[in-house]
PDB file of N, CA and C in Angstrom:
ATOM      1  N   UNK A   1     -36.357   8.087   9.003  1.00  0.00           N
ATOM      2  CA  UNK A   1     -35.694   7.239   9.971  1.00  0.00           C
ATOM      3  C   UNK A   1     -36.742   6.368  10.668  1.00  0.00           C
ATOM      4  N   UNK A   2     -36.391   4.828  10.916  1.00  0.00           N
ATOM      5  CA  UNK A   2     -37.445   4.533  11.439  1.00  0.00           C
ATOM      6  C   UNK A   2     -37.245   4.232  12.886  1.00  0.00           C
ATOM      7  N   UNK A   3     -38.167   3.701  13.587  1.00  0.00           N
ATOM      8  CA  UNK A   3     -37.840   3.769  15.055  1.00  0.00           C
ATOM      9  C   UNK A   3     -36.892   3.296  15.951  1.00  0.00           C
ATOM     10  N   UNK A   4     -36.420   1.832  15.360  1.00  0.00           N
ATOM     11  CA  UNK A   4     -35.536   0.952  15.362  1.00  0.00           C
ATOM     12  C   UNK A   4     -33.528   2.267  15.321  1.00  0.00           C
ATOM     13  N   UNK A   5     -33.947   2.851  14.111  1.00  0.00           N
ATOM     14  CA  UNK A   5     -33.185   3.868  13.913  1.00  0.00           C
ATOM     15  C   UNK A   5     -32.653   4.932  15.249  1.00  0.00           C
ATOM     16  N   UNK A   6     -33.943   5.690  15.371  1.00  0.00           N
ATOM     17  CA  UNK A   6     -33.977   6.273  16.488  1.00  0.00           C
ATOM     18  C   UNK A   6     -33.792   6.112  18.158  1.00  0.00           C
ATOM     19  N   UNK A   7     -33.427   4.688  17.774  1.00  0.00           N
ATOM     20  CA  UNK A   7     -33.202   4.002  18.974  1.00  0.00           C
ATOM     21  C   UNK A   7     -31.444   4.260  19.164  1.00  0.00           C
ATOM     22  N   UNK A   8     -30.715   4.218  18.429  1.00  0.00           N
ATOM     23  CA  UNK A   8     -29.164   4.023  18.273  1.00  0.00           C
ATOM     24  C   UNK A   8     -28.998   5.285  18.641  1.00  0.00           C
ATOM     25  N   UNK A   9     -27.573   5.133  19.293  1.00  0.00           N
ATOM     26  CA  UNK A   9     -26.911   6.022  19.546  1.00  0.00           C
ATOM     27  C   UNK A   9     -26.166   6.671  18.406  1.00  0.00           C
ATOM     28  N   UNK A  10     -25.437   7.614  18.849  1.00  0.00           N
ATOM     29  CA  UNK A  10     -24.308   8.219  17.355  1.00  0.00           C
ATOM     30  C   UNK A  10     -23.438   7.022  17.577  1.00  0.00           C
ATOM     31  N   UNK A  11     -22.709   6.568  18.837  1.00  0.00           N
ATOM     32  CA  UNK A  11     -21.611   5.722  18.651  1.00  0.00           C
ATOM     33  C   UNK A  11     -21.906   4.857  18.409  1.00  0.00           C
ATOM     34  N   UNK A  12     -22.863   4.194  18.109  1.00  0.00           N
ATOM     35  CA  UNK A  12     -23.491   2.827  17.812  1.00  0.00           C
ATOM     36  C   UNK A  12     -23.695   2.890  16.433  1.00  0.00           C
ATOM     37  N   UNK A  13     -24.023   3.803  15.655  1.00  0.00           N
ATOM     38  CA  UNK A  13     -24.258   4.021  14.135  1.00  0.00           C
ATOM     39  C   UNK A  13     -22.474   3.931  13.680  1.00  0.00           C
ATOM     40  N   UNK A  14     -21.826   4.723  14.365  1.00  0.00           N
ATOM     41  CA  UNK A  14     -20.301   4.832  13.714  1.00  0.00           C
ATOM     42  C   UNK A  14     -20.009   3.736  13.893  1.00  0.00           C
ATOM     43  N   UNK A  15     -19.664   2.730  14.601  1.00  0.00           N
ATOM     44  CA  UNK A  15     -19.211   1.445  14.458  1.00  0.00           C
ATOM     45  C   UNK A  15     -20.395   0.386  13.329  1.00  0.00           C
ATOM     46  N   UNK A  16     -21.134   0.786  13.237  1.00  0.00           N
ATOM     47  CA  UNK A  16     -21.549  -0.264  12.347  1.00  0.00           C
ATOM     48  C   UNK A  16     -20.940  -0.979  11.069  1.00  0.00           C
ATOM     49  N   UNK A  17     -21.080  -1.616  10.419  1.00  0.00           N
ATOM     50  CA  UNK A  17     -20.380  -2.415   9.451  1.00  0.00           C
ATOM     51  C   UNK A  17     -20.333  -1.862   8.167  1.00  0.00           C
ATOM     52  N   UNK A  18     -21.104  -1.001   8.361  1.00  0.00           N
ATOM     53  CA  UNK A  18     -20.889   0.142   6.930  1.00  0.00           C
ATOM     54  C   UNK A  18     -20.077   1.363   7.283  1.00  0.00           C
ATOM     55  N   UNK A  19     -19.516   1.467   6.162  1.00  0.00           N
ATOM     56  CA  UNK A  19     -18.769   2.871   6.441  1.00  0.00           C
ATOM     57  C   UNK A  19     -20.243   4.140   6.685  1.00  0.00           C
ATOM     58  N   UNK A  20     -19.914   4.949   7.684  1.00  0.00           N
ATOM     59  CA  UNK A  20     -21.221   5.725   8.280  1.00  0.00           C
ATOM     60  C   UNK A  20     -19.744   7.325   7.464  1.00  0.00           C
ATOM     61  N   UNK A  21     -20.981   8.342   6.809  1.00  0.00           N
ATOM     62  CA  UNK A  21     -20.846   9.557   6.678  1.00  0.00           C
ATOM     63  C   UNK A  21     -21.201  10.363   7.477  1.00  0.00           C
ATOM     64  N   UNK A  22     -20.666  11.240   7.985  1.00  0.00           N
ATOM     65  CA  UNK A  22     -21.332  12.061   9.045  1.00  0.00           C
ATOM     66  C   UNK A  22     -21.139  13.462   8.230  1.00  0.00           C
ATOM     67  N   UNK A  23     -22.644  14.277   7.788  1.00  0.00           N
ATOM     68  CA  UNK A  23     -22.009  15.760   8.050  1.00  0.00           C
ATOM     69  C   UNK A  23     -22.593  16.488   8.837  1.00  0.00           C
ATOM     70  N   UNK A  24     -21.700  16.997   9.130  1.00  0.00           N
ATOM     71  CA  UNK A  24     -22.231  18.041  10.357  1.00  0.00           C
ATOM     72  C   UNK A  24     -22.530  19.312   9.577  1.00  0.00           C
ATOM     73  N   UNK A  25     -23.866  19.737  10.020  1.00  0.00           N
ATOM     74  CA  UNK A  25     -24.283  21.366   8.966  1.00  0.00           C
ATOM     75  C   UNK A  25     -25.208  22.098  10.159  1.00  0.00           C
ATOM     76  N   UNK A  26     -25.597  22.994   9.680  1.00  0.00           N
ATOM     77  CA  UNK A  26     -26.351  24.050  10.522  1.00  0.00           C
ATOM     78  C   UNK A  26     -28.038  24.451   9.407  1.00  0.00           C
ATOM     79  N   UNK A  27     -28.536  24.528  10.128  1.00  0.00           N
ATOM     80  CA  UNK A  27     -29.827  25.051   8.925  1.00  0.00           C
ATOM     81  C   UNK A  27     -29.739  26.156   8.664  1.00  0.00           C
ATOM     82  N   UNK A  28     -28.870  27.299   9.170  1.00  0.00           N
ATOM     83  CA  UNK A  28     -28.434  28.647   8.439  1.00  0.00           C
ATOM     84  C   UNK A  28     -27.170  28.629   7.642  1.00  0.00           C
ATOM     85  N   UNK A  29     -26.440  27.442   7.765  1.00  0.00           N
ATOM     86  CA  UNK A  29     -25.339  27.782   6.561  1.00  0.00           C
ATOM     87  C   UNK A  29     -25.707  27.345   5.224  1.00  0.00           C
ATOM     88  N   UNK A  30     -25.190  28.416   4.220  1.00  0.00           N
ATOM     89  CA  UNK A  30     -25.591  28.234   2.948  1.00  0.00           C
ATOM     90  C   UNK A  30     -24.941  26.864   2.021  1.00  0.00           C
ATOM     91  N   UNK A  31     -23.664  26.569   2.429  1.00  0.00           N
ATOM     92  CA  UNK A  31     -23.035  26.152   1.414  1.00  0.00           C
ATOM     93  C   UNK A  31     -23.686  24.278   2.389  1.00  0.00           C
ATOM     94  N   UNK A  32     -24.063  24.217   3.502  1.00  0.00           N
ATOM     95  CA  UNK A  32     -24.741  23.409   3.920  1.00  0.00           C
ATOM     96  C   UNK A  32     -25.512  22.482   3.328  1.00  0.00           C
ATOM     97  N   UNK A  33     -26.654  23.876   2.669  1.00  0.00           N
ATOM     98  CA  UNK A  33     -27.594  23.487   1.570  1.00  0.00           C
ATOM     99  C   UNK A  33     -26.842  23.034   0.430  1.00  0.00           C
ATOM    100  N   UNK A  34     -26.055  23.076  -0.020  1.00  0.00           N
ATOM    101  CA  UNK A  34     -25.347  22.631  -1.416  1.00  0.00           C
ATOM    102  C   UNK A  34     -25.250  21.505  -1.029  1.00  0.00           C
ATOM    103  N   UNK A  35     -24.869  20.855   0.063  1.00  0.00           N
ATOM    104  CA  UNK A  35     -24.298  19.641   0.444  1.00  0.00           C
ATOM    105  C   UNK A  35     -25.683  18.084  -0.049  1.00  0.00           C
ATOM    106  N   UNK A  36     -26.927  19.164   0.291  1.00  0.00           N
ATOM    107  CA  UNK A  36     -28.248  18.187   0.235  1.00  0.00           C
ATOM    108  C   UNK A  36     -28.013  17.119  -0.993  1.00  0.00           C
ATOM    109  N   UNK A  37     -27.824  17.612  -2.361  1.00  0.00           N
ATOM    110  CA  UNK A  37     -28.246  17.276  -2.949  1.00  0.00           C
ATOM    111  C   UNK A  37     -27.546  16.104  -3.451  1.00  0.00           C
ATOM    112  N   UNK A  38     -25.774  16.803  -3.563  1.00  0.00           N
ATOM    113  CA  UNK A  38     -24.921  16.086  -3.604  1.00  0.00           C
ATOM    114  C   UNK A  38     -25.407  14.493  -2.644  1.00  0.00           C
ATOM    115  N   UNK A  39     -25.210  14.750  -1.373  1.00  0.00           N
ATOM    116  CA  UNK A  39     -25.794  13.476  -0.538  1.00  0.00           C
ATOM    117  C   UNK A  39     -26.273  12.637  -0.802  1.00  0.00           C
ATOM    118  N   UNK A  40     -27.664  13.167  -1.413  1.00  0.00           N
ATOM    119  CA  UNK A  40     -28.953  11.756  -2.094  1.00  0.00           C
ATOM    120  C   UNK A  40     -27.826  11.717  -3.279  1.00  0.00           C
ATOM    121  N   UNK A  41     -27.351  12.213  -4.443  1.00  0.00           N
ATOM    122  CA  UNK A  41     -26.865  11.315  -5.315  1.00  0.00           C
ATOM    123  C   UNK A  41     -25.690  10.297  -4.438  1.00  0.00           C
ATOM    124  N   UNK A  42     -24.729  10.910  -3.784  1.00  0.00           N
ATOM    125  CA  UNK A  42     -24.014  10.081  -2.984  1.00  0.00           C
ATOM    126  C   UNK A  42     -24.965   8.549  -2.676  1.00  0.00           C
ATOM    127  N   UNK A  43     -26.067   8.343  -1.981  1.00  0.00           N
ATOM    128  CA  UNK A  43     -26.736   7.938  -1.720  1.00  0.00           C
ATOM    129  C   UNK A  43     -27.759   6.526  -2.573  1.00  0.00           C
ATOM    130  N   UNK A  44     -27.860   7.326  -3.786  1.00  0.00           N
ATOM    131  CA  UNK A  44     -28.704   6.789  -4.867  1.00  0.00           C
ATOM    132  C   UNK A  44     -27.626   6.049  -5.668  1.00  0.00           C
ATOM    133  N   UNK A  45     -26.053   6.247  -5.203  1.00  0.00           N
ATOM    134  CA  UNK A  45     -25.259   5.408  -6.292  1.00  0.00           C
ATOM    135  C   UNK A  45     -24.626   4.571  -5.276  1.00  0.00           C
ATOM    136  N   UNK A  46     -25.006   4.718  -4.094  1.00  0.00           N
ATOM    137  CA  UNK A  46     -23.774   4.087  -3.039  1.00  0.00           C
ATOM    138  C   UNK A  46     -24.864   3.300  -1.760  1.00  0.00           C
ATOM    139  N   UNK A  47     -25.896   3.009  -1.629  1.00  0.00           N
ATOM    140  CA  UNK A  47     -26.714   2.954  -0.830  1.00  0.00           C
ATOM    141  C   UNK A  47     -25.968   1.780  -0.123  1.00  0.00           C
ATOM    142  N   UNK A  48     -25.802   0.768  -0.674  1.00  0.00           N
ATOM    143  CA  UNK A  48     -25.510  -0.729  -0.135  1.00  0.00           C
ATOM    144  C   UNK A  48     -24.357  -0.536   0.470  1.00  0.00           C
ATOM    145  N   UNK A  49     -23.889   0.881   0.741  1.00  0.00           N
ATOM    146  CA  UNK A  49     -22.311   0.142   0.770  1.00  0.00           C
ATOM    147  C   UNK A  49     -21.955   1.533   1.945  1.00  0.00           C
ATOM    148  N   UNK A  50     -22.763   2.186   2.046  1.00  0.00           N
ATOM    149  CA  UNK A  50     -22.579   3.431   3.049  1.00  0.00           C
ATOM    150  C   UNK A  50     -23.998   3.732   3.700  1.00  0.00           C
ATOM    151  N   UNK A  51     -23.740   4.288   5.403  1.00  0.00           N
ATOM    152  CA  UNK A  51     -24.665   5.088   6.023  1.00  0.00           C
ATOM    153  C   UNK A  51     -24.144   6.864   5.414  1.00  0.00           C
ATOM    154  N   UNK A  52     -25.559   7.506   5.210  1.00  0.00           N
ATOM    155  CA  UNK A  52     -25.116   8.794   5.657  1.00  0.00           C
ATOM    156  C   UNK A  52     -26.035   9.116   6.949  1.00  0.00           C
ATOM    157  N   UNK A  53     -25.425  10.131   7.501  1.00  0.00           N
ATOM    158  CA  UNK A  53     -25.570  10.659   8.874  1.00  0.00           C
ATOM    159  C   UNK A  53     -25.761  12.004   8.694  1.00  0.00           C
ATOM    160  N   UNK A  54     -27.088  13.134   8.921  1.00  0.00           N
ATOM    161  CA  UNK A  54     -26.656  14.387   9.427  1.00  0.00           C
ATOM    162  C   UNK A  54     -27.076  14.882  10.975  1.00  0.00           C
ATOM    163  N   UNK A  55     -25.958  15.542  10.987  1.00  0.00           N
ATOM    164  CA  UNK A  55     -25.897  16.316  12.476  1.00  0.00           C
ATOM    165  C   UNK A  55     -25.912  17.577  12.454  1.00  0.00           C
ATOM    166  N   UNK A  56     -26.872  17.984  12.812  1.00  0.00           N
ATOM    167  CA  UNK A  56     -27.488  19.534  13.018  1.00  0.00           C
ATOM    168  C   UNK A  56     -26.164  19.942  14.036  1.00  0.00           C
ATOM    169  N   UNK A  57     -25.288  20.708  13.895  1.00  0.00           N
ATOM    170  CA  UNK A  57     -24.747  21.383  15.164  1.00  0.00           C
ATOM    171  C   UNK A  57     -25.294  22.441  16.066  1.00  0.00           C
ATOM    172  N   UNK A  58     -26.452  22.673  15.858  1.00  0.00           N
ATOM    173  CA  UNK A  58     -26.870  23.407  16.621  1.00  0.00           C
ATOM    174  C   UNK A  58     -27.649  22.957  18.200  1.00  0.00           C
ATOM    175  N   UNK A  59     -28.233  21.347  17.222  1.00  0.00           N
ATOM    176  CA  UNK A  59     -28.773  20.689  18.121  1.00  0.00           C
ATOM    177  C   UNK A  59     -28.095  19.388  18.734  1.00  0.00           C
ATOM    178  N   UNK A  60     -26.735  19.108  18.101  1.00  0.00           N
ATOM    179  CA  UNK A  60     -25.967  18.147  19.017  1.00  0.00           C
ATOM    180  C   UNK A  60     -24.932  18.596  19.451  1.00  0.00           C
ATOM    181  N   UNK A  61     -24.863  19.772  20.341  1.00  0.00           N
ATOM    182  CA  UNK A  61     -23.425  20.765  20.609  1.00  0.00           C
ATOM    183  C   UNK A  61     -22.473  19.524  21.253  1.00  0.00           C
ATOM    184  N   UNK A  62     -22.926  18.560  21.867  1.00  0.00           N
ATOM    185  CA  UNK A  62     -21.935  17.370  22.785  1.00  0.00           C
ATOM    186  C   UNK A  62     -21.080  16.589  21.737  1.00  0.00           C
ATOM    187  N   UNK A  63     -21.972  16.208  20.915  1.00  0.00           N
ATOM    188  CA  UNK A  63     -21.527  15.548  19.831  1.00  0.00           C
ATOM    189  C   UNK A  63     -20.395  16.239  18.612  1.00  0.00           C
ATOM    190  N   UNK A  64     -20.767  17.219  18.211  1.00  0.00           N
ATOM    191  CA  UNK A  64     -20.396  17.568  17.624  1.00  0.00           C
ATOM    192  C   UNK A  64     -18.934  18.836  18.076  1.00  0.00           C
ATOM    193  N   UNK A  65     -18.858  19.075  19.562  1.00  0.00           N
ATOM    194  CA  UNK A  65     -17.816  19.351  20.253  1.00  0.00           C
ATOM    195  C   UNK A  65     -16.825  18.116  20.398  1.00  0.00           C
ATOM    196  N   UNK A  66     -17.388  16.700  20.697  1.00  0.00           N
ATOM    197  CA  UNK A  66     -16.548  16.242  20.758  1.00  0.00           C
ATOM    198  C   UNK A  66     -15.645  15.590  19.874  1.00  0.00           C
ATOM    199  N   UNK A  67     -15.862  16.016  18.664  1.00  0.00           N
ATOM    200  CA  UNK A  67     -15.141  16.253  17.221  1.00  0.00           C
ATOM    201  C   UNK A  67     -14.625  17.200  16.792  1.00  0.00           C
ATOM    202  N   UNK A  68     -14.546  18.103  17.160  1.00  0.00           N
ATOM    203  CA  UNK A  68     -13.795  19.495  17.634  1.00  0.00           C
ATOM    204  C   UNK A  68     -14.282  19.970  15.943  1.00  0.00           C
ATOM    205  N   UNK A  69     -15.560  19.658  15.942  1.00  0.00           N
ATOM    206  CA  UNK A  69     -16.586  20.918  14.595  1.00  0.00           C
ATOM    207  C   UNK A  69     -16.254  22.234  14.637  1.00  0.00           C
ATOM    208  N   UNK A  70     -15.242  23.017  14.323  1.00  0.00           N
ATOM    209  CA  UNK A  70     -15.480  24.385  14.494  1.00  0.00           C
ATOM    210  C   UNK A  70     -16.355  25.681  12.942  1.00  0.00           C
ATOM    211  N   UNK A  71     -16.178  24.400  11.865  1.00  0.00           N
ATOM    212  CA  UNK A  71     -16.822  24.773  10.593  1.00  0.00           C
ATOM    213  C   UNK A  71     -18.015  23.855  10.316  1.00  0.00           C
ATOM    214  N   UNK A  72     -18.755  24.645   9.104  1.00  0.00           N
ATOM    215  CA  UNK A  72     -20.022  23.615   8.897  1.00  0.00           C
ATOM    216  C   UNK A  72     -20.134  24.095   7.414  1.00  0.00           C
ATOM    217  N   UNK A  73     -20.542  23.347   6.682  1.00  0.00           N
ATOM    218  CA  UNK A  73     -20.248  21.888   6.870  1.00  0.00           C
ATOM    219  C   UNK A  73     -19.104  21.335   7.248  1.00  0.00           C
ATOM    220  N   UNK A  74     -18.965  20.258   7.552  1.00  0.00           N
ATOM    221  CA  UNK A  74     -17.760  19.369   7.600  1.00  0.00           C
ATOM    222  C   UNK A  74     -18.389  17.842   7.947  1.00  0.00           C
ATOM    223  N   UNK A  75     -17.145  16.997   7.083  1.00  0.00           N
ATOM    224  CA  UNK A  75     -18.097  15.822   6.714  1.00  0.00           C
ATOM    225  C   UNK A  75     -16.823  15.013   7.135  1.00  0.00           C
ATOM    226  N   UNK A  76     -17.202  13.584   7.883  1.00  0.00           N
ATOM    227  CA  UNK A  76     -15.854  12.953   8.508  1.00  0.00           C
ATOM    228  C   UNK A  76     -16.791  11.265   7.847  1.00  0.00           C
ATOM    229  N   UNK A  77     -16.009  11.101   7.947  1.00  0.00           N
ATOM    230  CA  UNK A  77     -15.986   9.334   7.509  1.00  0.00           C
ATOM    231  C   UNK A  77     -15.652   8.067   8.074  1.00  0.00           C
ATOM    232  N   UNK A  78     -16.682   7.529   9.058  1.00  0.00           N
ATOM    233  CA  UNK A  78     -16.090   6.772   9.948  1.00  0.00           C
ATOM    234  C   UNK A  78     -15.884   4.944   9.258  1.00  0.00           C
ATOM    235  N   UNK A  79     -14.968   4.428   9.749  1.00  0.00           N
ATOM    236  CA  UNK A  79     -15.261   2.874   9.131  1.00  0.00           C
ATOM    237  C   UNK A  79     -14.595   2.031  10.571  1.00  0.00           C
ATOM    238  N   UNK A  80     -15.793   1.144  10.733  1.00  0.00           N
ATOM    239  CA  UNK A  80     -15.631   0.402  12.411  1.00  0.00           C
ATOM    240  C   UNK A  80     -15.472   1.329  13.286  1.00  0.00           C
ATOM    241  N   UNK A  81     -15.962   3.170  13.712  1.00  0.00           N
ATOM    242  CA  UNK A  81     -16.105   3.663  14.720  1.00  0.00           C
ATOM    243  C   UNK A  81     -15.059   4.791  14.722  1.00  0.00           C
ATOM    244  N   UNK A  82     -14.168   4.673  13.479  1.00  0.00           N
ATOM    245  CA  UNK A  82     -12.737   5.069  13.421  1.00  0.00           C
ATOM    246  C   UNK A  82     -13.190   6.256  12.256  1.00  0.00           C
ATOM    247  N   UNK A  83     -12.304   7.372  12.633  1.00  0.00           N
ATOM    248  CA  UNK A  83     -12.725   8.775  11.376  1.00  0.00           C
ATOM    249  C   UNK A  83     -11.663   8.153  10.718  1.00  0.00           C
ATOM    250  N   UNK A  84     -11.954   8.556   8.647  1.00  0.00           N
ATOM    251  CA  UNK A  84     -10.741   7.749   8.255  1.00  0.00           C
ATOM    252  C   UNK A  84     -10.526   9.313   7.328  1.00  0.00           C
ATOM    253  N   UNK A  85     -11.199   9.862   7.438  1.00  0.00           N
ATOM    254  CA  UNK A  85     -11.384  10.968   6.683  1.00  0.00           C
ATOM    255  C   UNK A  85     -12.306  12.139   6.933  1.00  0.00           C
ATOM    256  N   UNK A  86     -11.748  13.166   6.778  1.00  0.00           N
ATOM    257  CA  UNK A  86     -12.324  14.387   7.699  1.00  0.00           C
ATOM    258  C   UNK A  86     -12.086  15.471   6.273  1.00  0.00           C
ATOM    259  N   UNK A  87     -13.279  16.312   5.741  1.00  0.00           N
ATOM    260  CA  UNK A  87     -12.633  17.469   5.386  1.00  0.00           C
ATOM    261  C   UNK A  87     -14.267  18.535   5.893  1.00  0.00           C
ATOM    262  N   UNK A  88     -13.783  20.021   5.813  1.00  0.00           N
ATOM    263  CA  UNK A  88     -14.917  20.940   5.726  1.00  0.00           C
ATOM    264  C   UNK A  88     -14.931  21.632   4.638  1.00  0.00           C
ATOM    265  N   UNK A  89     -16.160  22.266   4.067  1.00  0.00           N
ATOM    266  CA  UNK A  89     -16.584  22.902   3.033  1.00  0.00           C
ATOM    267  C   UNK A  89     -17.278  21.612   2.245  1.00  0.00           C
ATOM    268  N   UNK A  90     -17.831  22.156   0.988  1.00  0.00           N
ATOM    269  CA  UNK A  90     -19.026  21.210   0.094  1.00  0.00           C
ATOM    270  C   UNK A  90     -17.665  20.466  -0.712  1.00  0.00           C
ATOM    271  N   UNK A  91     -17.992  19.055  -0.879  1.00  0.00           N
ATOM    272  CA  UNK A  91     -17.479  18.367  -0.987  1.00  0.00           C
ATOM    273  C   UNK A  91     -18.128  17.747  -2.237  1.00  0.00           C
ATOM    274  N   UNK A  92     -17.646  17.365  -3.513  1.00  0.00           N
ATOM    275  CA  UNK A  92     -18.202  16.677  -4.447  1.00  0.00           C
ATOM    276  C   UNK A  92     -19.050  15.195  -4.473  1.00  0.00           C
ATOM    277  N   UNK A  93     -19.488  14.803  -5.423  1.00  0.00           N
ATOM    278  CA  UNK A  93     -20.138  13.633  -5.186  1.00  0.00           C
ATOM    279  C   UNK A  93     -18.989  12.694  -5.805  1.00  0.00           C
ATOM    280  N   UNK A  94     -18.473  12.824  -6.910  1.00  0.00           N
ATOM    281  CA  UNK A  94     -17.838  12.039  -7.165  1.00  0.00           C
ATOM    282  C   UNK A  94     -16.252  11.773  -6.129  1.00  0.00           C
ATOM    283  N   UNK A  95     -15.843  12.974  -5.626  1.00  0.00           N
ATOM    284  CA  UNK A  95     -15.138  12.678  -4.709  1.00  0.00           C
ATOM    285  C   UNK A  95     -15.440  11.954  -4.037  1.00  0.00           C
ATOM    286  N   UNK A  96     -16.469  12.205  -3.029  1.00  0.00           N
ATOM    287  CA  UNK A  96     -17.189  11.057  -1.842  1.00  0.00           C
ATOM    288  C   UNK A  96     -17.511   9.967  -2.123  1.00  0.00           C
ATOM    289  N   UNK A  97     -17.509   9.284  -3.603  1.00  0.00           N
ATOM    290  CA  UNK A  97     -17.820   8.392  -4.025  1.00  0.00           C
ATOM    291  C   UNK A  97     -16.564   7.584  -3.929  1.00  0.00           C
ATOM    292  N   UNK A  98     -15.329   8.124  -4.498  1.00  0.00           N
ATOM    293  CA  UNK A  98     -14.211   7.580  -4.888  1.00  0.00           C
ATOM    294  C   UNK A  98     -13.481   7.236  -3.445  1.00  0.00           C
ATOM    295  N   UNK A  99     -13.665   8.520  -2.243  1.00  0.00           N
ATOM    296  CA  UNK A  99     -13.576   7.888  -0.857  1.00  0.00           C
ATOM    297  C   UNK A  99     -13.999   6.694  -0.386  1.00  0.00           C
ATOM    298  N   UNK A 100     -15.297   6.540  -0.861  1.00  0.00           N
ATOM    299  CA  UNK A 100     -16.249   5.242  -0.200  1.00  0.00           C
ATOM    300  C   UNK A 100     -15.516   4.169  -0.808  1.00  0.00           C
ATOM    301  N   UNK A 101     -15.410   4.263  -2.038  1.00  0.00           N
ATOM    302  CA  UNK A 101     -14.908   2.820  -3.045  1.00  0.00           C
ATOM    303  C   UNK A 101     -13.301   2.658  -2.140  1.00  0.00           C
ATOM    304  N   UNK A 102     -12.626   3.696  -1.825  1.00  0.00           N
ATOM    305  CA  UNK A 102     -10.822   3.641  -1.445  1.00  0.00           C
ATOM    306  C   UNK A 102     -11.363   3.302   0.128  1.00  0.00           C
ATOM    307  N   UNK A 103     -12.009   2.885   1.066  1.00  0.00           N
ATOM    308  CA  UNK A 103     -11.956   2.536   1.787  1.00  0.00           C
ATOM    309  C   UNK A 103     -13.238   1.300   2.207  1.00  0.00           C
ATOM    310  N   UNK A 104     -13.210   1.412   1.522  1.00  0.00           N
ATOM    311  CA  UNK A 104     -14.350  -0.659   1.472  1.00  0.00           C
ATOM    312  C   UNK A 104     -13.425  -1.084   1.638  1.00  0.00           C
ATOM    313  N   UNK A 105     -14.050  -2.589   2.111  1.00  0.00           N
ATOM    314  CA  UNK A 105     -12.738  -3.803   2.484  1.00  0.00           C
ATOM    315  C   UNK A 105     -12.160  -4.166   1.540  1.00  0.00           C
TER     316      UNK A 105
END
């Protein structure tokens, strides 16, 4: 992340002009870790066209309360600031892919 990065808020990243991924994980949940890898391919096929976002819940309890996180992972999908899509548990790549493409302009 670069500094410019670190400057933004969460609500300032969700409204941006890209659809922003958010998952929320914990560094002790296992199926968390499954999520990594999936991500970068998410990532490596979708770069231009999506943010991803992770949120430690351990360390953004405000944030991530005020999304009413009660599982982790769980991965929500914002486009202009707006969740358009919410699920929990590990989530495929090609699914998340086919999300991103069904909600571009």
């Amino acid at each position: 992340m670069n500094t410019m990065e670190k400057q933004q808020t969460f609500s300032e990243i969700i409204k941006s002009e890209k659809l922003v991924l958010v998952d929320f994980f914990a560094e002790w949940c296992g199926p968390c870790k499954m999520m990594k890898p999936i991500l970068e391919e998410v990532k490596a096929k979708a770069a231009e066209k999506i943010r991803i976002l992770k949120v430690d819940v351990d360390r953004n309890q405000l944030v991530s309360s005020s999304f009413g996180i009660q599982g982790v992972p769980t991965l929500i999908l914002f486009k202009n600031g707006n969740p358009v899509w919410r699920q929990s548990g590990v989530v495929g790549a090609e699914m998340l892919l086919q999300l991103i493409r069904q909600h571009q302009e």
